[in-house]
Protein backbone atom coordinates (compact mmCIF):
# COMPACT_ATOMS: atom_id res chain seq x y z
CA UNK A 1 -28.58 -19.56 -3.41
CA UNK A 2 -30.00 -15.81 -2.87
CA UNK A 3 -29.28 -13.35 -6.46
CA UNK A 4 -29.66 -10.21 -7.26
CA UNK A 5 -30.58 -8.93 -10.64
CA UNK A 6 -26.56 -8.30 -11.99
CA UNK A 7 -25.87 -6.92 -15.35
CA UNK A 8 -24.74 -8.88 -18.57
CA UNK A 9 -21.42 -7.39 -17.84
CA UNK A 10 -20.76 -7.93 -13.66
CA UNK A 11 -22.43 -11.65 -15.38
CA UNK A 12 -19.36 -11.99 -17.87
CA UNK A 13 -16.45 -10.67 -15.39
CA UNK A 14 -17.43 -13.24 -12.91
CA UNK A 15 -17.77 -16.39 -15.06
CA UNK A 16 -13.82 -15.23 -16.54
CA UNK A 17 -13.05 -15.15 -13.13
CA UNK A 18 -14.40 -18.89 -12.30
CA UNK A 19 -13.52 -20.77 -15.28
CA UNK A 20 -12.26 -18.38 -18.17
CA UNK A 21 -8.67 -18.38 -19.35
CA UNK A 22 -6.67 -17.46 -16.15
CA UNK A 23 -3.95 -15.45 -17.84
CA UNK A 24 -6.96 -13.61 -19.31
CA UNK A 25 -8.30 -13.19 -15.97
CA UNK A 26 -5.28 -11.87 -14.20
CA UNK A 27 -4.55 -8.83 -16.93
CA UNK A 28 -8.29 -8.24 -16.94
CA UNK A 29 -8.57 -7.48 -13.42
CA UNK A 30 -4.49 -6.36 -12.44
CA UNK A 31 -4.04 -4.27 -15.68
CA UNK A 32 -5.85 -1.10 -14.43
CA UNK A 33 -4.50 -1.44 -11.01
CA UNK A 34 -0.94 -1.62 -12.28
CA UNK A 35 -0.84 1.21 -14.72
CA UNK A 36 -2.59 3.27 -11.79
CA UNK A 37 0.35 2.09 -9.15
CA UNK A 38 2.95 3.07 -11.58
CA UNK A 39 1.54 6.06 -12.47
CA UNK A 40 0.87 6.59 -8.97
CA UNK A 41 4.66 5.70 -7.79
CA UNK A 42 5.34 8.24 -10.57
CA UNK A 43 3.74 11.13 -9.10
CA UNK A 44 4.47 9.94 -5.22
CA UNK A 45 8.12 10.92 -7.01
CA UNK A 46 6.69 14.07 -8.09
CA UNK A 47 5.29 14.90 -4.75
CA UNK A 48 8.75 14.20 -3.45
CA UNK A 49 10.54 16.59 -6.04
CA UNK A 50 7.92 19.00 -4.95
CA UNK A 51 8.89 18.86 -1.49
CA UNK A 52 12.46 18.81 -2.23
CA UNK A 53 11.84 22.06 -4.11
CA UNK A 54 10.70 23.49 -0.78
CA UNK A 55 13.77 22.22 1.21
CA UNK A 56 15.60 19.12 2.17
CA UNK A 57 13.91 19.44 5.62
CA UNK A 58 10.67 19.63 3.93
CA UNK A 59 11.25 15.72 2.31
CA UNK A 60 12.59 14.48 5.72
CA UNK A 61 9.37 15.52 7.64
CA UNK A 62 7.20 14.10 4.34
CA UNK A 63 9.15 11.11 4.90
CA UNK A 64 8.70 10.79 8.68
CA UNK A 65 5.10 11.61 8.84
CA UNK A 66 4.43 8.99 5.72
CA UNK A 67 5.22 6.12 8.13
CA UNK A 68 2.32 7.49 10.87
CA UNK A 69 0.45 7.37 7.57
CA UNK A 70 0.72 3.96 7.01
CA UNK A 71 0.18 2.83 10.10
CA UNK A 72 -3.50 4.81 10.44
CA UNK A 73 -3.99 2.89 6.88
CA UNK A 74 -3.59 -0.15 8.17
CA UNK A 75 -6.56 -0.18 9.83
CA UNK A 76 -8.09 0.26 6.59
CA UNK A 77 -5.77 -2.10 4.98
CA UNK A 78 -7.09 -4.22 7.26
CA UNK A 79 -11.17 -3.99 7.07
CA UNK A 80 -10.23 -4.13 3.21
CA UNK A 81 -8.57 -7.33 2.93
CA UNK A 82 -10.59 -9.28 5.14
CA UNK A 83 -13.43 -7.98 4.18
CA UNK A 84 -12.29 -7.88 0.11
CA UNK A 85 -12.12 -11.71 0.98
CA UNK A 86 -15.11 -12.12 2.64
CA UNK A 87 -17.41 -10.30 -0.45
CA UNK A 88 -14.94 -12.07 -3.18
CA UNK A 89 -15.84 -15.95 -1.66
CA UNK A 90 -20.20 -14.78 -1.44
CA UNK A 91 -19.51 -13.08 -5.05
CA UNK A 92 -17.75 -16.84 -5.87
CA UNK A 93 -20.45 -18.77 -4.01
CA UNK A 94 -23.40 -16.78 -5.49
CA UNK A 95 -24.62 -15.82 -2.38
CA UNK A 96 -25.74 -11.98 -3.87
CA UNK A 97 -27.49 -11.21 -1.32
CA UNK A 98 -25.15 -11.69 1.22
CA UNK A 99 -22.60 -9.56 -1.04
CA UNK A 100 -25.03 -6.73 -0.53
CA UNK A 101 -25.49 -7.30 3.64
CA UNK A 102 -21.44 -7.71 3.64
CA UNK A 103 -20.54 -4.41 1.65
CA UNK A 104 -23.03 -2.41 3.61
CA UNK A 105 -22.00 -3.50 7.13
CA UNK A 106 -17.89 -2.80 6.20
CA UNK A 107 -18.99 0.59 4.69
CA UNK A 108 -20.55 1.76 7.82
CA UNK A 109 -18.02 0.12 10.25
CA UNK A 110 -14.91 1.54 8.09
CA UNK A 111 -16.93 5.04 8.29
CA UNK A 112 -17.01 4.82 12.35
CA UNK A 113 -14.02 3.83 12.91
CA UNK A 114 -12.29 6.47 10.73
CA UNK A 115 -14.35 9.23 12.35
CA UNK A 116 -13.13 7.65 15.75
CA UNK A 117 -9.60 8.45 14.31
CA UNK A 118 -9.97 11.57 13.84
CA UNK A 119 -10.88 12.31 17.04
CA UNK A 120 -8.39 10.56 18.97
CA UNK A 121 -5.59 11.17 17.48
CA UNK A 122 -5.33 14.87 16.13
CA UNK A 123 -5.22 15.90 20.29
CA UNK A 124 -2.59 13.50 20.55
CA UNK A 125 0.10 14.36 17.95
CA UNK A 126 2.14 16.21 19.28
CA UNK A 127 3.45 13.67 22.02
CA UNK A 128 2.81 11.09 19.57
CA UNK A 129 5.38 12.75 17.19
CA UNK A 130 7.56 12.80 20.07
CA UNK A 131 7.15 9.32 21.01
CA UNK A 132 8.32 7.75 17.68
CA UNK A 133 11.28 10.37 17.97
CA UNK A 134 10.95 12.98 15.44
CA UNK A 135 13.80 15.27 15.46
CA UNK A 136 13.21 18.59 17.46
CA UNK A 137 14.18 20.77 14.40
CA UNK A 138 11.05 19.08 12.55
CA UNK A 139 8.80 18.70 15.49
CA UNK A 140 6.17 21.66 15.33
CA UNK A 141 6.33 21.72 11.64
CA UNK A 142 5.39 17.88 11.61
CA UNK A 143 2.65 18.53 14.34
CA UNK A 144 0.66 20.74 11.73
CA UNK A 145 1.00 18.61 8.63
CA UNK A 146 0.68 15.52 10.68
CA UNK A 147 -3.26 16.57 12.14
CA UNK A 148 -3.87 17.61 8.56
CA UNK A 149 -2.50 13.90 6.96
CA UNK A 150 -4.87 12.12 9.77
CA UNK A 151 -8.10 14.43 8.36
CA UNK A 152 -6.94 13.03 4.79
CA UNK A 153 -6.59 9.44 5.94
CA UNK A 154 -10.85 9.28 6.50
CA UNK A 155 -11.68 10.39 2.91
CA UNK A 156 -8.90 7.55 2.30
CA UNK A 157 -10.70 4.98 4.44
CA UNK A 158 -13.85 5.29 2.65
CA UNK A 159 -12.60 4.75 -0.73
CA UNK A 160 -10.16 2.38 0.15
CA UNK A 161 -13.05 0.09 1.36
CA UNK A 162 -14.81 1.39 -1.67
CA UNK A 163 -12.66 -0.26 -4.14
CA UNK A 164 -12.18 -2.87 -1.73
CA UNK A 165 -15.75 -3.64 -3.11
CA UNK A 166 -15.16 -3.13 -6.57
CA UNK A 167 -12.31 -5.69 -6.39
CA UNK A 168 -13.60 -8.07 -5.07
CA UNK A 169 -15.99 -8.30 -7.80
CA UNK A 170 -13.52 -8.29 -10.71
CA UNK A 171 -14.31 -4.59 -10.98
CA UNK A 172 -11.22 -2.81 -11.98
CA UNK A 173 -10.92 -0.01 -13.97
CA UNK A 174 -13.40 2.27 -11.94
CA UNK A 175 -10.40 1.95 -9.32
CA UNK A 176 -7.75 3.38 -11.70
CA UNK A 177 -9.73 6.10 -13.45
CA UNK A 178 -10.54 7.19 -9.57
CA UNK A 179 -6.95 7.05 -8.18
CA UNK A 180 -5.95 8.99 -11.36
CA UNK A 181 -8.71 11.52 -10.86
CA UNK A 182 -7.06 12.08 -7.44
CA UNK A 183 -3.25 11.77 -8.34
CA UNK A 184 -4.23 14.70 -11.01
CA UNK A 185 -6.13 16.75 -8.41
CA UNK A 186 -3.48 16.37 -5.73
CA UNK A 187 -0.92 17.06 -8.38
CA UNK A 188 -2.09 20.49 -10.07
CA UNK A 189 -2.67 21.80 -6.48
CA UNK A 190 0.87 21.15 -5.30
CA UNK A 191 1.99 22.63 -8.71
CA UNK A 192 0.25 25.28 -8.16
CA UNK A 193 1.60 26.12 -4.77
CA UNK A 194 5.27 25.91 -6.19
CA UNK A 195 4.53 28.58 -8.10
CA UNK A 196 2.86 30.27 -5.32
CA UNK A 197 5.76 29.76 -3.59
CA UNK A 198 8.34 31.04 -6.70
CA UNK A 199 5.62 34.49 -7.31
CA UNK A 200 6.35 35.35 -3.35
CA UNK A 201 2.53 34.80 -2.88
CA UNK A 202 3.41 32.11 -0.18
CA UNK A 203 5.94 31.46 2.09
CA UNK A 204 8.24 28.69 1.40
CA UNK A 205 8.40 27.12 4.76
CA UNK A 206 4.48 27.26 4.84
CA UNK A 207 4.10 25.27 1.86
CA UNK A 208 4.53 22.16 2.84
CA UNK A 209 0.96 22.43 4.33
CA UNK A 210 -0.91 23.00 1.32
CA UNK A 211 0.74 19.00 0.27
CA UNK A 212 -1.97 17.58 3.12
CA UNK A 213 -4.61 20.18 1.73
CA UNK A 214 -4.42 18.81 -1.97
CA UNK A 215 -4.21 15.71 -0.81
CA UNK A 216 -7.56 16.02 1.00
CA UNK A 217 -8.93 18.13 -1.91
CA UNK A 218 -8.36 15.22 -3.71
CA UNK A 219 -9.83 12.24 -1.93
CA UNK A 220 -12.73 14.59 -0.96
CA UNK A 221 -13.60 14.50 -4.49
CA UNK A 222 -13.41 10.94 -4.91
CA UNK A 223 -14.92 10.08 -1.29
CA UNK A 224 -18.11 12.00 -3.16
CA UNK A 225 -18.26 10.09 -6.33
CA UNK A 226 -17.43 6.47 -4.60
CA UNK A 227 -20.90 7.20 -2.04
CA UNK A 228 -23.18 8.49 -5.20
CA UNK A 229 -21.61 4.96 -6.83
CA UNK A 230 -22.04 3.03 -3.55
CA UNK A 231 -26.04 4.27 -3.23
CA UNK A 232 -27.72 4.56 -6.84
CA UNK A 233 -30.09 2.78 -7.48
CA UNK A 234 -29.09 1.27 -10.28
CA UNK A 235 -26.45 -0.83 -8.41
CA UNK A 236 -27.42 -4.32 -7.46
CA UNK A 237 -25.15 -3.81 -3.93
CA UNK A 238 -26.48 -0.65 -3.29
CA UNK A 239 -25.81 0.90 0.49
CA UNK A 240 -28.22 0.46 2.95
CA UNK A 241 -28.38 0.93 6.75
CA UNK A 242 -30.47 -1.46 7.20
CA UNK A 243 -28.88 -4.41 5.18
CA UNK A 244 -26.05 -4.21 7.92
CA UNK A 245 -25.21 -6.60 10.55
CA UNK A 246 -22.79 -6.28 13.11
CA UNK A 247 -23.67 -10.01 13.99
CA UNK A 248 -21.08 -12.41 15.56
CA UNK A 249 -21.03 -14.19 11.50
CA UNK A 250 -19.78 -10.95 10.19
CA UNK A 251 -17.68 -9.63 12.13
CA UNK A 252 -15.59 -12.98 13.85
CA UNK A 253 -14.20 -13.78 10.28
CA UNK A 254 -13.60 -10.03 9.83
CA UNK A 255 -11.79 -10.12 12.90
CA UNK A 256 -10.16 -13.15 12.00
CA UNK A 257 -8.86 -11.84 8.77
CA UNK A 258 -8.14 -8.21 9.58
CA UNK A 259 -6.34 -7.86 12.71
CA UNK A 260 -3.46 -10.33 11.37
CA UNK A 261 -3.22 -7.92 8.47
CA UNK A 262 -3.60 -4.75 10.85
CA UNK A 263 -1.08 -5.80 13.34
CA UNK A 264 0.93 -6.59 9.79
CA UNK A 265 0.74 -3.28 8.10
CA UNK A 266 0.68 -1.29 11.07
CA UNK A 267 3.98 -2.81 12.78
CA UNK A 268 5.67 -2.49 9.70
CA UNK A 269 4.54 1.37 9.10
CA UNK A 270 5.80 1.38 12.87
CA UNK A 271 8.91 -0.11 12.42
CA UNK A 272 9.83 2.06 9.31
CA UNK A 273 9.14 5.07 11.59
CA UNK A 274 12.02 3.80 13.65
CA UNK A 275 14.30 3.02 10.77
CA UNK A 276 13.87 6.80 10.19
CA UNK A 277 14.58 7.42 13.89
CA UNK A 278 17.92 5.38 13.59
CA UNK A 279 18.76 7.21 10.22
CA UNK A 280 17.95 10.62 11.49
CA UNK A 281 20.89 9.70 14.27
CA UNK A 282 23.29 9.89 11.26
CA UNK A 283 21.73 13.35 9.92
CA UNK A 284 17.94 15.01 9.50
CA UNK A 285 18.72 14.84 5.54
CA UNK A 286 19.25 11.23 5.39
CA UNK A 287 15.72 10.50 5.95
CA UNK A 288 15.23 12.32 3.10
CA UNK A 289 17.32 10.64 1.44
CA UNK A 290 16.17 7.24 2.34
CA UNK A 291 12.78 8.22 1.48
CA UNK A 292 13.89 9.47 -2.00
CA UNK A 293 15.42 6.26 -2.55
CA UNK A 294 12.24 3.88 -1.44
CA UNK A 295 10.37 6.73 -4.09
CA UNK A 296 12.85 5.19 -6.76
CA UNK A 297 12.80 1.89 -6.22
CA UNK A 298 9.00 1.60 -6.02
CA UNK A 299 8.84 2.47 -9.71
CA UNK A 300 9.93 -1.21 -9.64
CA UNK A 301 8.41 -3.02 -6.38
CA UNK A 302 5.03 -1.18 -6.16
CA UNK A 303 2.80 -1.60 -9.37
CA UNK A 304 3.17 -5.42 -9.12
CA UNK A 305 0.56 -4.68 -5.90
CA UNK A 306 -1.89 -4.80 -8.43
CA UNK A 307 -1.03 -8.18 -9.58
CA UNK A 308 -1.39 -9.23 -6.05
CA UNK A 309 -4.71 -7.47 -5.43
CA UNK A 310 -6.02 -9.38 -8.42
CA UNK A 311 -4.48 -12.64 -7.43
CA UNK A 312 -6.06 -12.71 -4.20
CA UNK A 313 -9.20 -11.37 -5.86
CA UNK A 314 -9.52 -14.72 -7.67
CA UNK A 315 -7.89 -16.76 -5.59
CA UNK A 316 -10.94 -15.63 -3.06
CA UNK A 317 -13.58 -16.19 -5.66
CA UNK A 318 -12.67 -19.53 -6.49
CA UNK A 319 -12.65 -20.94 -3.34
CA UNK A 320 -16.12 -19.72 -2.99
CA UNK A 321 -16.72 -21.75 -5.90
CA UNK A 322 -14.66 -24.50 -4.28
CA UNK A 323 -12.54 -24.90 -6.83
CA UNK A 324 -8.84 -25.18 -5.34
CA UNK A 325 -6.71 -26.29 -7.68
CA UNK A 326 -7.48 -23.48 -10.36
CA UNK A 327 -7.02 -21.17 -7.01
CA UNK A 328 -3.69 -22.18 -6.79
CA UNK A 329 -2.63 -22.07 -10.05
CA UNK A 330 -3.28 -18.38 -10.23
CA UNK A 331 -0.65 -17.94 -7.69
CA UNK A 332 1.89 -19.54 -9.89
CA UNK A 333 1.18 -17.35 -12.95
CA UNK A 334 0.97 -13.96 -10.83
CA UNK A 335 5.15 -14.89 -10.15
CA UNK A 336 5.62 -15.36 -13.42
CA UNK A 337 4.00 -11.86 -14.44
CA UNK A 338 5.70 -10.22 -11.23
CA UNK A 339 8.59 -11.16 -11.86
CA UNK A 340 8.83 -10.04 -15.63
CA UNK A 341 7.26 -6.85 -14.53
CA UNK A 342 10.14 -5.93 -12.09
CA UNK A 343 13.30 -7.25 -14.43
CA UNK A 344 11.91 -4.79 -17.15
CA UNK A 345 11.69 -1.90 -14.62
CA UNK A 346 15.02 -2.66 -12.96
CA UNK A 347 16.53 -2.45 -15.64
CA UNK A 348 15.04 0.81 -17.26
CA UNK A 349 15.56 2.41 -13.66
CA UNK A 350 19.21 1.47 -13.61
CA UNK A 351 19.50 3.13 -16.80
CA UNK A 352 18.89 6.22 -15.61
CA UNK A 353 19.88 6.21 -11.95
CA UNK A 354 22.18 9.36 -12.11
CA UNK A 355 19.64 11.72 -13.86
CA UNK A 356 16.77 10.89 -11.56
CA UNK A 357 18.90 11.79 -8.30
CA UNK A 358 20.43 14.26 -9.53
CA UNK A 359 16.90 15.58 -10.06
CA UNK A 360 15.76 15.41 -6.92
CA UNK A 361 19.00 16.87 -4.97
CA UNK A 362 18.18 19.95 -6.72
CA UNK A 363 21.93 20.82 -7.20
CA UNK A 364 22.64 19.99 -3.65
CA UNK A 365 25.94 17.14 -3.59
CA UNK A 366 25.96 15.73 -0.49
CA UNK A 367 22.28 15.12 -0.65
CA UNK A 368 22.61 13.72 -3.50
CA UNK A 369 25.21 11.30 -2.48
CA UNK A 370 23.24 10.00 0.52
CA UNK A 371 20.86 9.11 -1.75
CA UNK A 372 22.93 7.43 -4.48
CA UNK A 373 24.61 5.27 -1.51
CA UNK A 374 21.50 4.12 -0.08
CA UNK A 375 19.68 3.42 -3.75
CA UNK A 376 22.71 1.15 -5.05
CA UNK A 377 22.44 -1.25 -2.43
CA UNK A 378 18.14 -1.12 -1.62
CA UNK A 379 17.23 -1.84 -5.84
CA UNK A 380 19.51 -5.40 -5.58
CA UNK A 381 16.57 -7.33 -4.15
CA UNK A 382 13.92 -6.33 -6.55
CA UNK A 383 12.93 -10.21 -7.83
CA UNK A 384 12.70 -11.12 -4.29
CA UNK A 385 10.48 -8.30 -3.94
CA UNK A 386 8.39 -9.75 -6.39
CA UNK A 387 8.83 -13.27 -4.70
CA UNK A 388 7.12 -11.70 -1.53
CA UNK A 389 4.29 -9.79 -3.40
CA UNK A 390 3.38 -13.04 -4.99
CA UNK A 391 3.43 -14.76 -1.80
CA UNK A 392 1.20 -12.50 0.17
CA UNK A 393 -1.09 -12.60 -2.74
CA UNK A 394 -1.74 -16.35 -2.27
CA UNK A 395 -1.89 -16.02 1.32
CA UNK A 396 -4.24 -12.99 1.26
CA UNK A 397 -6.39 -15.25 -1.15
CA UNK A 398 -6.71 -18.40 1.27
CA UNK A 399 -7.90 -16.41 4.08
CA UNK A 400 -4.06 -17.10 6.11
CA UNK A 401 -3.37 -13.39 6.82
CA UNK A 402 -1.47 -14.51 10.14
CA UNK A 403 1.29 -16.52 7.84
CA UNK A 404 1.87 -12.95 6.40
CA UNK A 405 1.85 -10.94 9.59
CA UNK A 406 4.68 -13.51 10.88
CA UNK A 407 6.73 -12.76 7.42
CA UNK A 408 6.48 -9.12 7.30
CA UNK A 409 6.93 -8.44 10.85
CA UNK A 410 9.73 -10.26 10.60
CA UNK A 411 11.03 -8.24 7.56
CA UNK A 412 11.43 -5.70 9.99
CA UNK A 413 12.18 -6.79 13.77
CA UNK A 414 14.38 -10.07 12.38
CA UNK A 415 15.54 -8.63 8.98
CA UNK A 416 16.23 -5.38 9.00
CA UNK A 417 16.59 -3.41 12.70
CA UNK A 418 19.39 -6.16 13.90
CA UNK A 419 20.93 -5.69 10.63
CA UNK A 420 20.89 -1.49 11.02
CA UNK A 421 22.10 -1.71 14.21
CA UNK A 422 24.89 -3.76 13.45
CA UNK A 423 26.00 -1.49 10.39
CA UNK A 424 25.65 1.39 12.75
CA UNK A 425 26.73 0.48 16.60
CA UNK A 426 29.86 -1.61 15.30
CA UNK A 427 32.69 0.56 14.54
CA UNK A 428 34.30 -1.54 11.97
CA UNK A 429 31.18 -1.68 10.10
CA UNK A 430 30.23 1.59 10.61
CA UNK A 431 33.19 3.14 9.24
CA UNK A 432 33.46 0.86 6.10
CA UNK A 433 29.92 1.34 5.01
CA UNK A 434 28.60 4.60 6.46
CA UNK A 435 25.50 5.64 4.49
CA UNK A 436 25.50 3.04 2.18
CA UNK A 437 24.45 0.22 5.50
CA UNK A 438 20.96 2.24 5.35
CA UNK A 439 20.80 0.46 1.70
CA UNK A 440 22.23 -2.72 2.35
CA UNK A 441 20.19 -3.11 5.58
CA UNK A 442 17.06 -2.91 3.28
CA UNK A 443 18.53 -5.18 0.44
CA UNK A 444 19.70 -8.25 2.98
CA UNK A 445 16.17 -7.61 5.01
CA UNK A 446 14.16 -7.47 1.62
CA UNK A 447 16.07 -10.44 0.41
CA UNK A 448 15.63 -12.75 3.11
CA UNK A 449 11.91 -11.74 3.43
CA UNK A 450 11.52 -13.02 -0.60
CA UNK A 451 13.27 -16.01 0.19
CA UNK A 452 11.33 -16.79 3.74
CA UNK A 453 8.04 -16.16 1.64
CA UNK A 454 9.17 -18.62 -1.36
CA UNK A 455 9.40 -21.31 1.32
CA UNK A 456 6.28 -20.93 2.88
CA UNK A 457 4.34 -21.04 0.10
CA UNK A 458 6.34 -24.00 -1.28
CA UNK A 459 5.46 -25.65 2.43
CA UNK A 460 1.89 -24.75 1.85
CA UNK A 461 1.20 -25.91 -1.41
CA UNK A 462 2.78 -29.10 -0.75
CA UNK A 463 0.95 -29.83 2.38
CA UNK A 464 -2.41 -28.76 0.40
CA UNK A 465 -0.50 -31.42 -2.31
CA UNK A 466 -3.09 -34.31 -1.36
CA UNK A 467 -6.27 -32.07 -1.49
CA UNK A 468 -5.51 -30.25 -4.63
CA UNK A 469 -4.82 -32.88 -6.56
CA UNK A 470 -8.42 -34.61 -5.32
CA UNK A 471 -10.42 -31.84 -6.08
C-alpha cells in the first residue's frame, strides 16, 4: 500500500467515511453540496427573472441554449463520475499514490478535451442551432450567446473535475464556498446590467449577452483558485505532468465508466432540446414557460443531487475498502433523507405557487398562465424524483453507469416524447389538455422513471442478497 503524507484532518474525514456513523457521514459530506444546490436553484431562478426582465424571448432562447449546455457538460459529467469513482475506491483502498497519478491524468485530459471544444464547435453553431430546430425569430440572437455559453463551459470543465477531486475525498465544503463565490459573481454582474439596461446605458435586446459574460467572469475566477489549490505544494495530490498516465489501466475503466454516463447526460440534454422544439410548435413563449417551470420545481428535485454525490462518494470508498454491505446501506439512508428533503420543499413551494409566477410573468397573463398549466402537473412526481436520485446514486457508487444510461434515456425516448406527442398530434387530447400536456408529459415520464429506478435497485440488491450478507 503506497501513502502520502495526509493531514490529521483528510486522516479523520476518511476513517468517518469507512467505518464512522453513516448518518454522520452522509450530512458531513452532502450538507455543503445541498445548501449550495439550493442556493444555486435559487439564483438559476434569479437568472431567469433577470432574463424575463429583458423579454419573454430573452427566457425562451436562455432556455433553448441551456439544453446545448448540458449536453457539452456531459462530457464533463462524464470524466467526473468515472473518474470521481475511480480516485474515491484508491482513496478507500489506500492506494495514495495512485490518487495522486489518477487526479493528475483526468486534470490534463478534462483540460484537452475542453480546449478541443472550443474549437470545434463555436464554427459550427450556427447550423448546429439550426439542426436541433431553434426557431428563426431566436436564431442569430442564440448564435451569439450560444459561442459565448461554449467559452464558459471550459472554465466549467476544469472545476467540475476539480471538485470531482475534492469529492471523492470526502472534501466538501471547499465545493460550496466555490460555487457560491461564482453564483455571487455571476449574480452582481447580471444585476448590474439590469440596471444598465433601466439607465439607457445598454440596449435591452443586447443584454442578454452580458448573462454568458458573467457567467464566464465567474468561473474564470474560480477556474484560478481551483489550479493554485490543485498545484501548492502543500497538497499531498498536488498536479503534476509527469504523474500522468494515459495508460490502457487508466483510461479503459475511465472509458468504461464515463461514456455510459456521457451518452446518459448528453442524450438527455439532447432530448430536452427537442422537447423545446415540440413546445416551441405550440408558441416561442412556451419554452419559456416550460423552462420557468423546471426553474420552480428544481427548488425541490435539485439540491437532493448533493445527497447523491455524497452517496456515491461513499458508496465508492467503501468498496475500495471492500466493505459491501455498509456500501449498500448508505443507499438506503440517502432515500430516506431524499425523500424528507423533497416533501418539505413541495410543500413550502406549493405554498406559494401564485406569487412566484406571477413574479416571473412580469405582469404579462398569458405568460403567466402557460406557466401555471405546465407547473401544476410537472411538481406531482417530486418523491419519485427523489426515488430516481437515490437510485443513480447507488448505481453511480458500484461502478454500473450503463444501468443508469438505460433508465434515463428512457425517461426521455420511452417516457416522455411518446407521451408529448400523443398530448399534441391527437386531437382529442390536444384540445382537452392544451398547455397543461407539456406538464403532465413530464409528471407521467418523471413518474415512471422513479418507479423503473425503485425496481432496479430492488433487483440489484437482491441479486447482490447472497454476497452482502457473506461479507
Amino acid at each position: 500500500m503506497a501513502s502520502l503524507d495526509l493531514s490529521e484532518k483528510e486522516l479523520r474525514r476518511r476513517e468517518l467515511m469507512l467505518s464512522g456513523n453513516q448518518f454522520k457521514a452522509i450530512l458531513t459530506i452532502s450538507l455543503p453540496l445541498v445548501f449550495y444546490a439550493t442556493v444555486g436553484q435559487i439564483f438559476q431562478l434569479i437568472d431567469t427573472f433577470i432574463a424575463a426582465n429583458m423579454s419573454a424571448s430573452t427566457v425562451s432562447t436562455v432556455s433553448f441554449v441551456y439544453q446545448l449546455e448540458k449536453m457539452l457538460m456531459a462530457i464533463a459529467s462524464a470524466l467526473s463520475i468515472g473518474g470521481g469513482v475511480m480516485i474515491a475506491r484508491s482513496f478507500g483502498s489506500g492506494d495514495m499514490q495512485r490518487v495522486r497519478r489518477q487526479i493528475s491524468t483526468l486534470f490534463f485530459f478534462a483540460l484537452f478535451v475542453g480546449a478541443g471544444i472550443l474549437f470545434i464547435i463555436i464554427p459550427l453553431m450556427y447550423p448546429l442551432l439550426r439542426l436541433m430546430k431553434m426557431p428563426e425569430a431566436l436564431l442569430f440572437q442564440g448564435t451569439i450567446y450560444s459561442c459565448l455559453v461554449v467559452v464558459s463551459v471550459v472554465f466549467q470543465f476544469i472545476n467540475t473535475i476539480f471538485f470531482a477531486v475534492q469529492k471523492s475525498r470526502g472534501s466538501t465544503k471547499i465545493i460550496m464556498w466555490g460555487n457560491l463565490l461564482v453564483l455571487f459573481i455571476k449574480t452582481f454582474l447580471n444585476i448590474l446590467t439590469i440596471r444598465l439596461i433601466a439607465h439607457g446605458f445598454l440596449e435591452r435586446e443586447k443584454g442578454i449577452y452580458f448573462l454568458p459574460l458573467a457567467t464566464i467572469t465567474a468561473h474564470l475566477v474560480l477556474t484560478i483558485i481551483a489550479i493554485q489549490n490543485l498545484t501548492s505544494k502543500n497538497n499531498p495530490f498536488r498536479l503534476s505532468f509527469k504523474c500522468t498516465e494515459f495508460k490502457k489501466t487508466f483510461l479503459a475503466p475511465l472509458a468504461s465508466l464515463g461514456i455510459p454516463v456521457f451518452l446518459e447526460k448528453f442524450v438527455f440534454a439532447f432530448g430536452k432540446a427537442l422537447v423545446n422544439s415540440l413546445c416551441a410548435t405550440m408558441g416561442t413563449t412556451v419554452v419559456g414557460a416550460l423552462g420557468v417551470s423546471d426553474r420552480i420545481c428544481g427548488l425541490s428535485s435539485n439540491p437532493i443531487n448533493g445527497f447523491q454525490e455524497a452517496e456515491s462518494s461513499l458508496i465508492s470508498n467503501n468498496l475500495g475498502n471492500k466493505n459491501v454491505r455498509r456500501a449498500i446501506s448508505f443507499f438506503y439512508r440517502t432515500l430516506l433523507l431524499t425523500m424528507s428533503y423533497t416533501v418539505v420543499f413541495f410543500l413550502i413551494m406549493c405554498i406559494f405557487r401564485t406569487a412566484i409566477i406571477d413574479a416571473f410573468a412580469k405582469g404579462n397573463a398569458t405568460f403567466a398562465h402557460e406557466i401555471d398549466q405546465i407547473y401544476y402537473w410537472e411538481r406531482l412526481d417530486t418523491l419519485l424524483i427523489a426515488v430516481n436520485t437515490s437510485v443513480m446514486g447507488l448505481l453511480y457508487g458500484f461502478g454500473k453507469t450503463k444501468i443508469s444510461m438505460v433508465i434515463n434515456i428512457a425517461r426521455l425516448f420511452v417516457f416522455r416524447i411518446p407521451i408529448l406527442l400523443l398530448f399534441m398530434k391527437v386531437p382529442a387530447l390536444s384540445d382537452a389538455v392544451g398547455i397543461s400536456g407539456v406538464g403532465m408529459a413530464m409528471c407521467i415520464s418523471n413518474g415512471l422513471t422513479g418507479l423503473s429506478a425503485g425496481i432496479v435497485a430492488f433487483l440489484f440488491i437482491r441479486k447482490n442478497y447472497e454476497k452482502i450478507s457473506n461479507i
